[in-house]
PDB file of N, CA and C in Angstrom:
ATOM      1  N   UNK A   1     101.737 110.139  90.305  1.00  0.00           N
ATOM      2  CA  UNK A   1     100.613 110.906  90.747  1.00  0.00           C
ATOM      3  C   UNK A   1     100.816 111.317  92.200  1.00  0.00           C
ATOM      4  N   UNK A   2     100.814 112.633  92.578  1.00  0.00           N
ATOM      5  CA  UNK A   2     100.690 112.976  93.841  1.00  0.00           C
ATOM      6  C   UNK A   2      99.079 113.727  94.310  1.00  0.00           C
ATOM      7  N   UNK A   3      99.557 113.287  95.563  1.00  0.00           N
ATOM      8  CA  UNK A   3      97.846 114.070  95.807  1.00  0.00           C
ATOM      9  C   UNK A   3      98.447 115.620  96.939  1.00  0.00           C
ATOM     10  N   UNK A   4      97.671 116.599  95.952  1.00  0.00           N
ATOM     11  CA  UNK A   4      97.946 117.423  96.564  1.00  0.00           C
ATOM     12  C   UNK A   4      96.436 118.464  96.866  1.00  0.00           C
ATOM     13  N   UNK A   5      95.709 118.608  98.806  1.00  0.00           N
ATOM     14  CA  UNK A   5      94.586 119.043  98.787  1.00  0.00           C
ATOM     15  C   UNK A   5      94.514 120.498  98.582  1.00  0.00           C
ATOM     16  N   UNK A   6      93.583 120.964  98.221  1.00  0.00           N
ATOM     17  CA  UNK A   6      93.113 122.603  98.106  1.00  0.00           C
ATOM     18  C   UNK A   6      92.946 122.731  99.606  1.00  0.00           C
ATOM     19  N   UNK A   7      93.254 124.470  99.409  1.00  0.00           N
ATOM     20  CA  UNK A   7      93.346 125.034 100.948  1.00  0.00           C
ATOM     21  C   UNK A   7      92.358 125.176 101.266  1.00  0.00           C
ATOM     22  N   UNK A   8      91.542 124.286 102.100  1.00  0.00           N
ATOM     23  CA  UNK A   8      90.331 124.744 103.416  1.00  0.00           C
ATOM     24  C   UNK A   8      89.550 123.381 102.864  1.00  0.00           C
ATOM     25  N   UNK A   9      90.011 122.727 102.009  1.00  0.00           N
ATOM     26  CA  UNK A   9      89.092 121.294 101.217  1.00  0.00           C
ATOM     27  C   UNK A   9      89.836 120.171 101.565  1.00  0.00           C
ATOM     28  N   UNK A  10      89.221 119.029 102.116  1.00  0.00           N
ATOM     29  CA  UNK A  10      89.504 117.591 101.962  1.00  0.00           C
ATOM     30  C   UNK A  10      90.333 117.066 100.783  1.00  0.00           C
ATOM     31  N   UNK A  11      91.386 116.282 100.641  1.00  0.00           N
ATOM     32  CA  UNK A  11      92.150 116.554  99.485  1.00  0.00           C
ATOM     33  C   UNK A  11      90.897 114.641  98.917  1.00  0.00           C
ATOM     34  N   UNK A  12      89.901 115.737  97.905  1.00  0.00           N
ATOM     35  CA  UNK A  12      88.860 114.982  97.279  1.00  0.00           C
ATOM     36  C   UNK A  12      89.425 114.797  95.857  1.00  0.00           C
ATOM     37  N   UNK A  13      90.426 115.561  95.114  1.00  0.00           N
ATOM     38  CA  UNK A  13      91.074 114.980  93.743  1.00  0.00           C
ATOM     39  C   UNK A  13      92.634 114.809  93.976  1.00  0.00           C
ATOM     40  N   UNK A  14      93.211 114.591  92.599  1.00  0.00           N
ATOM     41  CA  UNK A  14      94.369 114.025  92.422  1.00  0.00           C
ATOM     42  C   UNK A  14      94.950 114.717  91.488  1.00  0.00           C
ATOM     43  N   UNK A  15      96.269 115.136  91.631  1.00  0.00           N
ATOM     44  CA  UNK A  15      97.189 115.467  90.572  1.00  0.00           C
ATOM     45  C   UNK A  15      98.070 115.028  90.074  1.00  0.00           C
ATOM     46  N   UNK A  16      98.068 114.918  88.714  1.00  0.00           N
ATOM     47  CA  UNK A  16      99.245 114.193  88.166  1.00  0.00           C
ATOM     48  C   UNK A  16     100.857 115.347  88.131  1.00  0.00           C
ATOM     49  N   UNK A  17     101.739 114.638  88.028  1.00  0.00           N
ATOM     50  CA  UNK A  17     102.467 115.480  87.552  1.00  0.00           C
ATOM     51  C   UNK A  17     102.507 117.133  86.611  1.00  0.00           C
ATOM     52  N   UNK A  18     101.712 116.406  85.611  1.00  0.00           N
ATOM     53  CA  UNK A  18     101.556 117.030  84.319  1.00  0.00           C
ATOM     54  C   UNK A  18     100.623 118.253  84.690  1.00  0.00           C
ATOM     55  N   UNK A  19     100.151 118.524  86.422  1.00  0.00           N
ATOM     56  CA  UNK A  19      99.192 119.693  87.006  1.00  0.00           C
ATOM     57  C   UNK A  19      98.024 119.416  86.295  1.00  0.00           C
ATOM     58  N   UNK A  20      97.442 117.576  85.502  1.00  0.00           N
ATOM     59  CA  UNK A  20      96.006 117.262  85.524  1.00  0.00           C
ATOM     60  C   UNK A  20      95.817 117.121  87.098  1.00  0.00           C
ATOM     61  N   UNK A  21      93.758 117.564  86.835  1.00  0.00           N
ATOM     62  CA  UNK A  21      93.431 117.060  87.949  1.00  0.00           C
ATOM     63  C   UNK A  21      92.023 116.226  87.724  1.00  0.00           C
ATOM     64  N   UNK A  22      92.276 114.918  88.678  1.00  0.00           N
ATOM     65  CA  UNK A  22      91.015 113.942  88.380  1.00  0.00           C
ATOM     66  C   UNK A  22      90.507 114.269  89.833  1.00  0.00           C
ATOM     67  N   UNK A  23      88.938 114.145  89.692  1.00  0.00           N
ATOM     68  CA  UNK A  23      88.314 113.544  90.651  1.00  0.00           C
ATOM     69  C   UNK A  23      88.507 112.520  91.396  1.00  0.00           C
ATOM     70  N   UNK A  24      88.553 112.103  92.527  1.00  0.00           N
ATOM     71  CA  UNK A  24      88.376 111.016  93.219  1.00  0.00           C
ATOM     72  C   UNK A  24      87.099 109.899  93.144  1.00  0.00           C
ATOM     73  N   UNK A  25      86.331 109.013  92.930  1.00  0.00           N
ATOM     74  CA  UNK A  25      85.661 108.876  93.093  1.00  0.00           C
ATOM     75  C   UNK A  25      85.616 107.554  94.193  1.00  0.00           C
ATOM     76  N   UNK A  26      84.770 107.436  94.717  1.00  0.00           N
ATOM     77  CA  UNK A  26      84.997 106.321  96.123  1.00  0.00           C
ATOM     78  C   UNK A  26      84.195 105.159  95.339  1.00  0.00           C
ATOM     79  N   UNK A  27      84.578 103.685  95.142  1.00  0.00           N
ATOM     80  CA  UNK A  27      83.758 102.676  94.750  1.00  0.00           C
ATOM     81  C   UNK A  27      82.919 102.215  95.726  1.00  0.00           C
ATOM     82  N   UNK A  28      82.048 102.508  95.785  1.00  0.00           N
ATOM     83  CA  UNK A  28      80.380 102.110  96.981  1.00  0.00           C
ATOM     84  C   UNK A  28      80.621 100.286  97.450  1.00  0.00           C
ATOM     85  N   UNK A  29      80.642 100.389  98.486  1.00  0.00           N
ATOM     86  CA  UNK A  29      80.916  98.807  98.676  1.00  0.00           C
ATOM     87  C   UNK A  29      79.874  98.170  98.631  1.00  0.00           C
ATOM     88  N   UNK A  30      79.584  96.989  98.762  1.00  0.00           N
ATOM     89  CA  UNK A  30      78.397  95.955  98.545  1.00  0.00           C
ATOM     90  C   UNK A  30      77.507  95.786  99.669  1.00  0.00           C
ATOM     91  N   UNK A  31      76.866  95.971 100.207  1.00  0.00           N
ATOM     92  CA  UNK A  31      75.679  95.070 101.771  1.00  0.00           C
ATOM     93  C   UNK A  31      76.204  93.833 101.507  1.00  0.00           C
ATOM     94  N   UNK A  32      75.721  93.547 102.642  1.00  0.00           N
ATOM     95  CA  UNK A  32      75.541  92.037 102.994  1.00  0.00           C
ATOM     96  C   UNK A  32      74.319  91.582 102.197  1.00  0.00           C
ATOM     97  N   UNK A  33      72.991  92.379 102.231  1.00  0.00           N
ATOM     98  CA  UNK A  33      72.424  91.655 101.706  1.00  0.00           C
ATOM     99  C   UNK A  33      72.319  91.783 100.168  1.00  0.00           C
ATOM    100  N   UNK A  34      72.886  92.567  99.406  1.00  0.00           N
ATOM    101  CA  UNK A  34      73.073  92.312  97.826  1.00  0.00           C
ATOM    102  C   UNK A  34      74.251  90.973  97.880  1.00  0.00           C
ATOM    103  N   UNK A  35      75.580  91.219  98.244  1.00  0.00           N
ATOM    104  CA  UNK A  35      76.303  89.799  98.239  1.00  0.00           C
ATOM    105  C   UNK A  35      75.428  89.295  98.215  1.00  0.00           C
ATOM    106  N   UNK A  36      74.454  88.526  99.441  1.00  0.00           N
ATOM    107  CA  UNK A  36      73.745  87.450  99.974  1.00  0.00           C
ATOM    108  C   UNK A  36      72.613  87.220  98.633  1.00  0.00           C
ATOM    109  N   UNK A  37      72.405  88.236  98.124  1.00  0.00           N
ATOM    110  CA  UNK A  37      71.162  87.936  97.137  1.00  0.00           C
ATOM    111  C   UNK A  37      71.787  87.869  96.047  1.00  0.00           C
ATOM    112  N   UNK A  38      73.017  88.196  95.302  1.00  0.00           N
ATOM    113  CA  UNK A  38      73.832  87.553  93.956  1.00  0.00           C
ATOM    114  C   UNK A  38      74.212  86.686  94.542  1.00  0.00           C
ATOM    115  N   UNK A  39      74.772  86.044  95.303  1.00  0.00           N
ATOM    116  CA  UNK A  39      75.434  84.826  95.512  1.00  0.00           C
ATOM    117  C   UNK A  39      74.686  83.876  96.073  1.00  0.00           C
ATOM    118  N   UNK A  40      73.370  83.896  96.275  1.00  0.00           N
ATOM    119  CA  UNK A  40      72.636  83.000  96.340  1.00  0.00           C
ATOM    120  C   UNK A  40      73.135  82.281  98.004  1.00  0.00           C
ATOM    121  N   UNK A  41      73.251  82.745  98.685  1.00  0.00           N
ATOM    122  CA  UNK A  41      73.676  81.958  99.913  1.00  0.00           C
ATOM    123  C   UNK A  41      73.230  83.307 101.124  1.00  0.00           C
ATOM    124  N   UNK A  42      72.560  82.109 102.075  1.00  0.00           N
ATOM    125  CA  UNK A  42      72.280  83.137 103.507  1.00  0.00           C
ATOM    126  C   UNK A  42      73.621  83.969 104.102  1.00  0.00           C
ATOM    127  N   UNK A  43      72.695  84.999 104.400  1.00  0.00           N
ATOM    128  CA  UNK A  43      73.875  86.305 105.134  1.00  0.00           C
ATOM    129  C   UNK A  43      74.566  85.395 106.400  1.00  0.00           C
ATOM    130  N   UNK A  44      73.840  84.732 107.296  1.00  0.00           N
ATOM    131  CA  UNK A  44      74.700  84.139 108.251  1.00  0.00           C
ATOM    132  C   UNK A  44      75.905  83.169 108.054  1.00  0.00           C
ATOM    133  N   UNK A  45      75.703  82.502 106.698  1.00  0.00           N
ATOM    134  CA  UNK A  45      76.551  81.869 105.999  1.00  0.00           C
ATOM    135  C   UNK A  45      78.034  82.349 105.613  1.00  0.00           C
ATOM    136  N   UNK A  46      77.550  83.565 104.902  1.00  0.00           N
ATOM    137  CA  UNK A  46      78.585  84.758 104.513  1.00  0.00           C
ATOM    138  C   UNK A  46      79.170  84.933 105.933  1.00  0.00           C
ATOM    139  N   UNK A  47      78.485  85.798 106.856  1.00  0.00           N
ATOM    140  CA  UNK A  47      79.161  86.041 108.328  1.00  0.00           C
ATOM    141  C   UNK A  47      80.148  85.062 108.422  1.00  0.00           C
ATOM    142  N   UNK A  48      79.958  83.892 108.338  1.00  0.00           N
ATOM    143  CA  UNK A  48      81.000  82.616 109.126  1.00  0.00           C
ATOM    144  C   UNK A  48      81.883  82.402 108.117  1.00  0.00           C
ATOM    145  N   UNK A  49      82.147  82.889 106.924  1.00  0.00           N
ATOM    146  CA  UNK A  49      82.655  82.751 105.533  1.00  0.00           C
ATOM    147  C   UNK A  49      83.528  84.027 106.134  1.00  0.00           C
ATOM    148  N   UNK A  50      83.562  85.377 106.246  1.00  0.00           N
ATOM    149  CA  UNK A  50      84.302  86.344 106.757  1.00  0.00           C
ATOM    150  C   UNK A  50      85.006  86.045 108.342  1.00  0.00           C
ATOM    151  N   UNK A  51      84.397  85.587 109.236  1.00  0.00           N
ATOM    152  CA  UNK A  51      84.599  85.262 110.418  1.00  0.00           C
ATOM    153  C   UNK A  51      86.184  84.186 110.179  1.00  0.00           C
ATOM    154  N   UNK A  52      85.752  83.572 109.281  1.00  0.00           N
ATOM    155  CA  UNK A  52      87.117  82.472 109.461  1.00  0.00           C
ATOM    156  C   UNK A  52      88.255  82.449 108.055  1.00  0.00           C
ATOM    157  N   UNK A  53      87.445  84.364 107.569  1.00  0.00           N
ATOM    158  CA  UNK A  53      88.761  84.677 106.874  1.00  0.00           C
ATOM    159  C   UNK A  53      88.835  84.379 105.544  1.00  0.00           C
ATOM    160  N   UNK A  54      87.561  83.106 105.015  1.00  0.00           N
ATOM    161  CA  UNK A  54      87.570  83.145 103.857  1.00  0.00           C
ATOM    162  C   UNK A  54      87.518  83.681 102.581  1.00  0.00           C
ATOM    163  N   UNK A  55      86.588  85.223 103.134  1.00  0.00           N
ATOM    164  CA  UNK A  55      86.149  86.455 102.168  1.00  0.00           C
ATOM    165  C   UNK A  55      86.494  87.416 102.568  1.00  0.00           C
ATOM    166  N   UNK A  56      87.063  88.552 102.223  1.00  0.00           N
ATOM    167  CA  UNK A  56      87.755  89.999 103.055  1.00  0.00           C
ATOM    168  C   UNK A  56      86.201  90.605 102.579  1.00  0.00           C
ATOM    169  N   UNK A  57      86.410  91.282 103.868  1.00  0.00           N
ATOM    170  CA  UNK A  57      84.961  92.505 104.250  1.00  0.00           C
ATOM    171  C   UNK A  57      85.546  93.289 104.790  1.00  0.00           C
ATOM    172  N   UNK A  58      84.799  95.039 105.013  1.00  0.00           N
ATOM    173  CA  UNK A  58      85.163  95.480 105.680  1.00  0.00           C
ATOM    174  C   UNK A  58      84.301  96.500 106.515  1.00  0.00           C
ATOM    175  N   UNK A  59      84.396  97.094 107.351  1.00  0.00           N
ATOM    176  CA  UNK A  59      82.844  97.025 108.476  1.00  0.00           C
ATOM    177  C   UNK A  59      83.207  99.087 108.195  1.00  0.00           C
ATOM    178  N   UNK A  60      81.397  99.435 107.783  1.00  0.00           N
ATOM    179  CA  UNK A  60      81.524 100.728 107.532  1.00  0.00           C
ATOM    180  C   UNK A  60      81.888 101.358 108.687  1.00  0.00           C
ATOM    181  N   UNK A  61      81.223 102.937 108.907  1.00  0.00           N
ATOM    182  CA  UNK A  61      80.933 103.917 109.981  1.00  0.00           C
ATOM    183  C   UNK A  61      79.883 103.092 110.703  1.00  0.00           C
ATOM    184  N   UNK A  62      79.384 102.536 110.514  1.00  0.00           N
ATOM    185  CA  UNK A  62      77.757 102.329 111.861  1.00  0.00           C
ATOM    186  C   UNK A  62      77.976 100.271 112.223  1.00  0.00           C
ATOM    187  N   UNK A  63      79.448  99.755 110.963  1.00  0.00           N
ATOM    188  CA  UNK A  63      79.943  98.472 112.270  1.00  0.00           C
ATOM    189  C   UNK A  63      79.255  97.287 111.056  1.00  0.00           C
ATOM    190  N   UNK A  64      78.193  97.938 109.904  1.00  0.00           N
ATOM    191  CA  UNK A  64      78.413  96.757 109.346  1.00  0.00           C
ATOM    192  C   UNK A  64      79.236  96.037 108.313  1.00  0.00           C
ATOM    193  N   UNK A  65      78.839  95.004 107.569  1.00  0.00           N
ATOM    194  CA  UNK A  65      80.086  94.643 106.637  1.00  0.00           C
ATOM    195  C   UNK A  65      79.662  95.218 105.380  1.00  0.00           C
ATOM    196  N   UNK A  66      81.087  95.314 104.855  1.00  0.00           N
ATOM    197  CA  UNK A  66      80.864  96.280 103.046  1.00  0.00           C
ATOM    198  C   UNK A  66      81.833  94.940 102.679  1.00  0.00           C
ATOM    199  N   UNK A  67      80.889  95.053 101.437  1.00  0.00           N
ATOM    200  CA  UNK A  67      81.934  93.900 100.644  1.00  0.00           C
ATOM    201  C   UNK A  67      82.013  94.454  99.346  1.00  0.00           C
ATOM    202  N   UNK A  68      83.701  94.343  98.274  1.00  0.00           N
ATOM    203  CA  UNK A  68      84.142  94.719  97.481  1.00  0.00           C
ATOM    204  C   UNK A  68      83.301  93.971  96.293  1.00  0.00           C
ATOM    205  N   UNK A  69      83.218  93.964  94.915  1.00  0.00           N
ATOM    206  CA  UNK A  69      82.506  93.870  94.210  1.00  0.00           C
ATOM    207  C   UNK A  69      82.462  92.495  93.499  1.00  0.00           C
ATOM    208  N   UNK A  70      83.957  92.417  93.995  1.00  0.00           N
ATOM    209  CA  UNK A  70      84.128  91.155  93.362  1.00  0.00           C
ATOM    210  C   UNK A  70      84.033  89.544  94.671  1.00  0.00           C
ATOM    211  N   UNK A  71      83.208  89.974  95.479  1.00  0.00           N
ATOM    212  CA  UNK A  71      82.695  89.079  96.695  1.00  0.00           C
ATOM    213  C   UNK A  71      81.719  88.304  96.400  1.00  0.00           C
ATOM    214  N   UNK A  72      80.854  88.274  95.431  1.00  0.00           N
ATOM    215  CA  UNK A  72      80.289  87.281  95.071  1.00  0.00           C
ATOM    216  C   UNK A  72      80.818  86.021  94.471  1.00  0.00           C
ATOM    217  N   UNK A  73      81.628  86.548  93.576  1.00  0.00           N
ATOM    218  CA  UNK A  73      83.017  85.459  93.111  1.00  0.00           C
ATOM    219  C   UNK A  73      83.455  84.800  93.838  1.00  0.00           C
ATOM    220  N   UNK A  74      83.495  85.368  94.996  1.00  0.00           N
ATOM    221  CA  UNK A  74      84.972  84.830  95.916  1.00  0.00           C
ATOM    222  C   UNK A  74      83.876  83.815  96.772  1.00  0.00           C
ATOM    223  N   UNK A  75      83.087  84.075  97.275  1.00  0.00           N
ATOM    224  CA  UNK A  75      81.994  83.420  97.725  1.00  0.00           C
ATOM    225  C   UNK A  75      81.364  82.280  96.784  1.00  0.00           C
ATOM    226  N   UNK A  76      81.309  82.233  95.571  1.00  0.00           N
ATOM    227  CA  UNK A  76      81.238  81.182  94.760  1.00  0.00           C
ATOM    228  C   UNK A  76      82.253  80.040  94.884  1.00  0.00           C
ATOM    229  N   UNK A  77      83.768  80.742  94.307  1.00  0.00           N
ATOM    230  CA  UNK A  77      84.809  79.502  95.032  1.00  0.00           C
ATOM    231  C   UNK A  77      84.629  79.346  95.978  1.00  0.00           C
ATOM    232  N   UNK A  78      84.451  79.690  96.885  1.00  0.00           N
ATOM    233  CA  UNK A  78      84.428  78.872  98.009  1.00  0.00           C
ATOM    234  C   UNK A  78      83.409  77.469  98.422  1.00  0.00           C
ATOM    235  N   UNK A  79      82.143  77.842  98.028  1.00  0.00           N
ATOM    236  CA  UNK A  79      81.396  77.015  97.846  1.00  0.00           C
ATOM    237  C   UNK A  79      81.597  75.921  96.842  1.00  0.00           C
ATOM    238  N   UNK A  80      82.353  76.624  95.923  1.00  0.00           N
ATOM    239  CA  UNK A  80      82.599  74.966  94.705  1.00  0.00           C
ATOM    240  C   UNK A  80      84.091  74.402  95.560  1.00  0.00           C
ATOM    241  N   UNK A  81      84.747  74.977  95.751  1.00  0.00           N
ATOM    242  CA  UNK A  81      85.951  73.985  96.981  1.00  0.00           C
ATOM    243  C   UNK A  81      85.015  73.281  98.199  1.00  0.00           C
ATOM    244  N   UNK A  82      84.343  74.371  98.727  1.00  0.00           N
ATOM    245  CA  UNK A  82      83.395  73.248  99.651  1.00  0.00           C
ATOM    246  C   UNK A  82      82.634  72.032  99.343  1.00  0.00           C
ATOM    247  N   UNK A  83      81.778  72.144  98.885  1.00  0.00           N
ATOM    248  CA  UNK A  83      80.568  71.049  97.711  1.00  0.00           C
ATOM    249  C   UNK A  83      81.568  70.054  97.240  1.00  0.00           C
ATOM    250  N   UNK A  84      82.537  70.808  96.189  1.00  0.00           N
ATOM    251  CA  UNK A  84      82.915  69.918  94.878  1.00  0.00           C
ATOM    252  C   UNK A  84      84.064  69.189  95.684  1.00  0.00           C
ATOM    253  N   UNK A  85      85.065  69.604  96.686  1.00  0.00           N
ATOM    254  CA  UNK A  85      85.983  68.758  97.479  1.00  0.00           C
ATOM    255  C   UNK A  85      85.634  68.319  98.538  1.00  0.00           C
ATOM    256  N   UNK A  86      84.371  68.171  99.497  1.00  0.00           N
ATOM    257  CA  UNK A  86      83.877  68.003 100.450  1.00  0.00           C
ATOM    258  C   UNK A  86      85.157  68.516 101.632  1.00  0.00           C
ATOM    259  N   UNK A  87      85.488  69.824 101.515  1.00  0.00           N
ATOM    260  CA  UNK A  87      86.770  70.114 102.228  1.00  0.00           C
ATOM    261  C   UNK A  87      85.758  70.843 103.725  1.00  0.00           C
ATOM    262  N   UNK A  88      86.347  70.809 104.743  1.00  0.00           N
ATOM    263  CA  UNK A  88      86.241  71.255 106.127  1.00  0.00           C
ATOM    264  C   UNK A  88      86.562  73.017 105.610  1.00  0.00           C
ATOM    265  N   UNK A  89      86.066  73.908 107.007  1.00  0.00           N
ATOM    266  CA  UNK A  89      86.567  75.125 106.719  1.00  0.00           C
ATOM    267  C   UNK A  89      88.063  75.474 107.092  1.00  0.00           C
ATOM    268  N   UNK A  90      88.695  74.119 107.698  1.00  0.00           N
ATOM    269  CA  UNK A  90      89.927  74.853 108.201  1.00  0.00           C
ATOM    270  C   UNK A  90      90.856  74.504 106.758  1.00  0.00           C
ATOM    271  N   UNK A  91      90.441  73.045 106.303  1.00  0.00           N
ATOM    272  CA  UNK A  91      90.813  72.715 104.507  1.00  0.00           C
ATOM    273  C   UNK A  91      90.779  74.169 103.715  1.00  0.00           C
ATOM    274  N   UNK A  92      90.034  74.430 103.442  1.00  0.00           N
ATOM    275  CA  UNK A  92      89.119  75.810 102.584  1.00  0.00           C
ATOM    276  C   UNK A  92      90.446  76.717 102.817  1.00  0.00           C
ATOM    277  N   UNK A  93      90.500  77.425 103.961  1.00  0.00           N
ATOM    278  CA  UNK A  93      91.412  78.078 104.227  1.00  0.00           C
ATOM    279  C   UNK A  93      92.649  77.946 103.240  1.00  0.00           C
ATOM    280  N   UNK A  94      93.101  76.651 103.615  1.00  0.00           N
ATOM    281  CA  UNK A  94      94.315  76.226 103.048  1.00  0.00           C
ATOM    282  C   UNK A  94      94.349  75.801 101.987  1.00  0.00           C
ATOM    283  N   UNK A  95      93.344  75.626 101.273  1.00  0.00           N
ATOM    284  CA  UNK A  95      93.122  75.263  99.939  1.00  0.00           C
ATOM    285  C   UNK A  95      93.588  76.857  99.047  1.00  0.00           C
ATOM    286  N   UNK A  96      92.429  77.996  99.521  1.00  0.00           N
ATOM    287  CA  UNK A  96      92.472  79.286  99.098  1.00  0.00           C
ATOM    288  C   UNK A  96      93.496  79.679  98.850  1.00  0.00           C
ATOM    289  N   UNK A  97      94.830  79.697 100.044  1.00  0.00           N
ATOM    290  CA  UNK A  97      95.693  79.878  99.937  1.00  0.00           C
ATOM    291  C   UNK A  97      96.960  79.726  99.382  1.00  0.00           C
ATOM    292  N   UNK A  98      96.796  78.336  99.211  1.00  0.00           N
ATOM    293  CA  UNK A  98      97.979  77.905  98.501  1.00  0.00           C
ATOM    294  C   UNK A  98      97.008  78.662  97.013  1.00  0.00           C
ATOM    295  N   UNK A  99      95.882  78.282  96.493  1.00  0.00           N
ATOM    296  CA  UNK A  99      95.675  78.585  95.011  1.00  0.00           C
ATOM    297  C   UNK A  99      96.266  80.355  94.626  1.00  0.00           C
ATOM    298  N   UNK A 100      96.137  80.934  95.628  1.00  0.00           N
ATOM    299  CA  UNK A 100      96.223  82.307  95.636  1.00  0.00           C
ATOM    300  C   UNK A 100      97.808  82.587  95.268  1.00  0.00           C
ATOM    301  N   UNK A 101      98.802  82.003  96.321  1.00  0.00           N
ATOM    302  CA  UNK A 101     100.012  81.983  95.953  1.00  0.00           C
ATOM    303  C   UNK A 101     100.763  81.152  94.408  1.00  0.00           C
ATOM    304  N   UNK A 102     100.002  80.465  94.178  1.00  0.00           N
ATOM    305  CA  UNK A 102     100.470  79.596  92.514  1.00  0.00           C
ATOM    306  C   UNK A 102      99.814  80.700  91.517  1.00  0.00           C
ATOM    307  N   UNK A 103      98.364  81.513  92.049  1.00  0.00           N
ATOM    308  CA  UNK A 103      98.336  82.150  90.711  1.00  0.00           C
ATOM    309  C   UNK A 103      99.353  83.355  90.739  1.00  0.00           C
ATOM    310  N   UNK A 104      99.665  83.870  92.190  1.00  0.00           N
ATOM    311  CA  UNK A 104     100.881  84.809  91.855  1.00  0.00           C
ATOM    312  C   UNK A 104     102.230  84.624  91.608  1.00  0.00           C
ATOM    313  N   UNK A 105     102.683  83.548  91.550  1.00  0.00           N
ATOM    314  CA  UNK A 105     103.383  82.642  90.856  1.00  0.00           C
ATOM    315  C   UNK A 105     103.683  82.535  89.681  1.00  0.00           C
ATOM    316  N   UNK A 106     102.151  82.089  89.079  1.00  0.00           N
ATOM    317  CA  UNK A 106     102.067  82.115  87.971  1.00  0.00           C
ATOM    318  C   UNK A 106     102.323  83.197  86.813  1.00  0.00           C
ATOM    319  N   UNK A 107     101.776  84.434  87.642  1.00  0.00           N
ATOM    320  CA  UNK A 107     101.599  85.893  86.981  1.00  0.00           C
ATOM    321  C   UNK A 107     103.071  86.415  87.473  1.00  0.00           C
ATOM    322  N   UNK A 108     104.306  86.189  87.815  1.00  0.00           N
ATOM    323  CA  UNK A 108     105.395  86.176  88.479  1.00  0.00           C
ATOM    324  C   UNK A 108     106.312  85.716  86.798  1.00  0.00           C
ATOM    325  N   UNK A 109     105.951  84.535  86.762  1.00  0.00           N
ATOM    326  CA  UNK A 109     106.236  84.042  85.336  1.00  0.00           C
ATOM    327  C   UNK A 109     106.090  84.503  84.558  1.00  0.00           C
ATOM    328  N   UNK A 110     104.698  84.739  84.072  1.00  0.00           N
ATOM    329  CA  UNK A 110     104.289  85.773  82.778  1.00  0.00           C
ATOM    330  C   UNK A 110     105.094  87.173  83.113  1.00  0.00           C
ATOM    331  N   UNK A 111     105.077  87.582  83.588  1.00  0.00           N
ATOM    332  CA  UNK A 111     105.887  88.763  83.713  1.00  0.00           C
ATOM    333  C   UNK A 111     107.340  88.779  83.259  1.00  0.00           C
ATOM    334  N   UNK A 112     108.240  87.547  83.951  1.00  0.00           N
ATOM    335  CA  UNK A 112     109.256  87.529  83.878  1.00  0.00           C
ATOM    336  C   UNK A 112     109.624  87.059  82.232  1.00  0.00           C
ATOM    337  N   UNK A 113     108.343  86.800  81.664  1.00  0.00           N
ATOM    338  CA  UNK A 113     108.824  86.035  80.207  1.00  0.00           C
ATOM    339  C   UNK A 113     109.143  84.491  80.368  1.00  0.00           C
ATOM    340  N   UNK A 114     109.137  83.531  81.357  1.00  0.00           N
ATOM    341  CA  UNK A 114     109.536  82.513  81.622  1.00  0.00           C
ATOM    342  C   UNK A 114     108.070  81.244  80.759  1.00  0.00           C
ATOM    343  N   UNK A 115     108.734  80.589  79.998  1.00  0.00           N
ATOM    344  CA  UNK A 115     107.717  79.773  79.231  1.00  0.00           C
ATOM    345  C   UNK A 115     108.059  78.277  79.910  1.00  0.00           C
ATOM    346  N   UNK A 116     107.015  77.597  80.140  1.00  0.00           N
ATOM    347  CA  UNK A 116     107.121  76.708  80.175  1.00  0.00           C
ATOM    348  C   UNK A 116     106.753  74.750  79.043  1.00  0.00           C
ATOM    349  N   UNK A 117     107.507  74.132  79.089  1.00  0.00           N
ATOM    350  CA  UNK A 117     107.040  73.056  78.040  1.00  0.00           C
ATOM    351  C   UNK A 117     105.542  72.966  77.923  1.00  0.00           C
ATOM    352  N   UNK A 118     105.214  72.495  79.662  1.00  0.00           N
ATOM    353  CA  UNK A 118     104.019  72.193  80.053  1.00  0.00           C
ATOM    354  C   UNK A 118     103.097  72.954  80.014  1.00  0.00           C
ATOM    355  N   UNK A 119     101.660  72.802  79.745  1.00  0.00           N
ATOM    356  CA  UNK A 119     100.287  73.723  79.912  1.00  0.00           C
ATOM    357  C   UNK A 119     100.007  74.043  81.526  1.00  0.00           C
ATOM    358  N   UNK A 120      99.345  75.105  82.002  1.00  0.00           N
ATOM    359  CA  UNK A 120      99.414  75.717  83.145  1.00  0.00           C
ATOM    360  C   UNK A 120      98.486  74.743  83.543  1.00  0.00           C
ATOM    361  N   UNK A 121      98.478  74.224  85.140  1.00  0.00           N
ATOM    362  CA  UNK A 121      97.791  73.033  85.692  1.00  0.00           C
ATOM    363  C   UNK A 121      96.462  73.821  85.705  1.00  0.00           C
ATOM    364  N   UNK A 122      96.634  75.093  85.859  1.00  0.00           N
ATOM    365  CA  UNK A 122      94.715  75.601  86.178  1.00  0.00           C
ATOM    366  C   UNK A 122      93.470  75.999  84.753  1.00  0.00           C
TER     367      UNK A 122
END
């Protein structure tokens, strides 16, 4: 797919090879306060949850945070690693991380066709 814009227009669609053309459409990011109200946890909470990296956000035109759709999720693990392991936030961090790298790991495997004896630890 290349993107190629119309003359005097924002390049707002996409062309495939084949000279289809799709629309663009932009996925609307989340508030703070919808996160905060599906995920059941205060916005200042969230703040210090982004602040130290645990949840990716990203700050619109006017500076506040947009969160992707799947941030309530991510904000859930975190809280069941917090609660359920009584882990610190600098733990959390490093907890996230390593899990993040074993599931691409994991999906590294499936790809490659590689089976193992054992059942997957997660």
């Amino acid at each position: 797919m290349t993107d190629r814009p119309a003359e005097g227009r924002p390049s707002d669609t996409r062309t495939t090879e084949a000279g289809v053309q799709y629309a663009i459409v932009p996925v609307p990011g989340l508030s703070l306060d919808t996160v905060a109200r599906r995920s059941g946890l205060h916005p200042d909470l969230i703040r210090r949850f982004v602040a130290l990296g645990l949840v990716d956000a990203a700050r619109d035109a006017s500076g506040r945070l947009v969160f992707t759709p799947a941030a309530p999720a991510a904000l859930a693990r975190v809280q069941r690693l917090r609660i359920g392991l009584c882990l610190n936030y600098a733990s959390l961090a490093l907890v996230l991380d390593l899990l993040d790298r074993i599931s691409l790991l994991e999906a590294a495997l499936r790809r490659a066709g590689v089976r193992s004896d054992l059942p997957p630890w997660t």
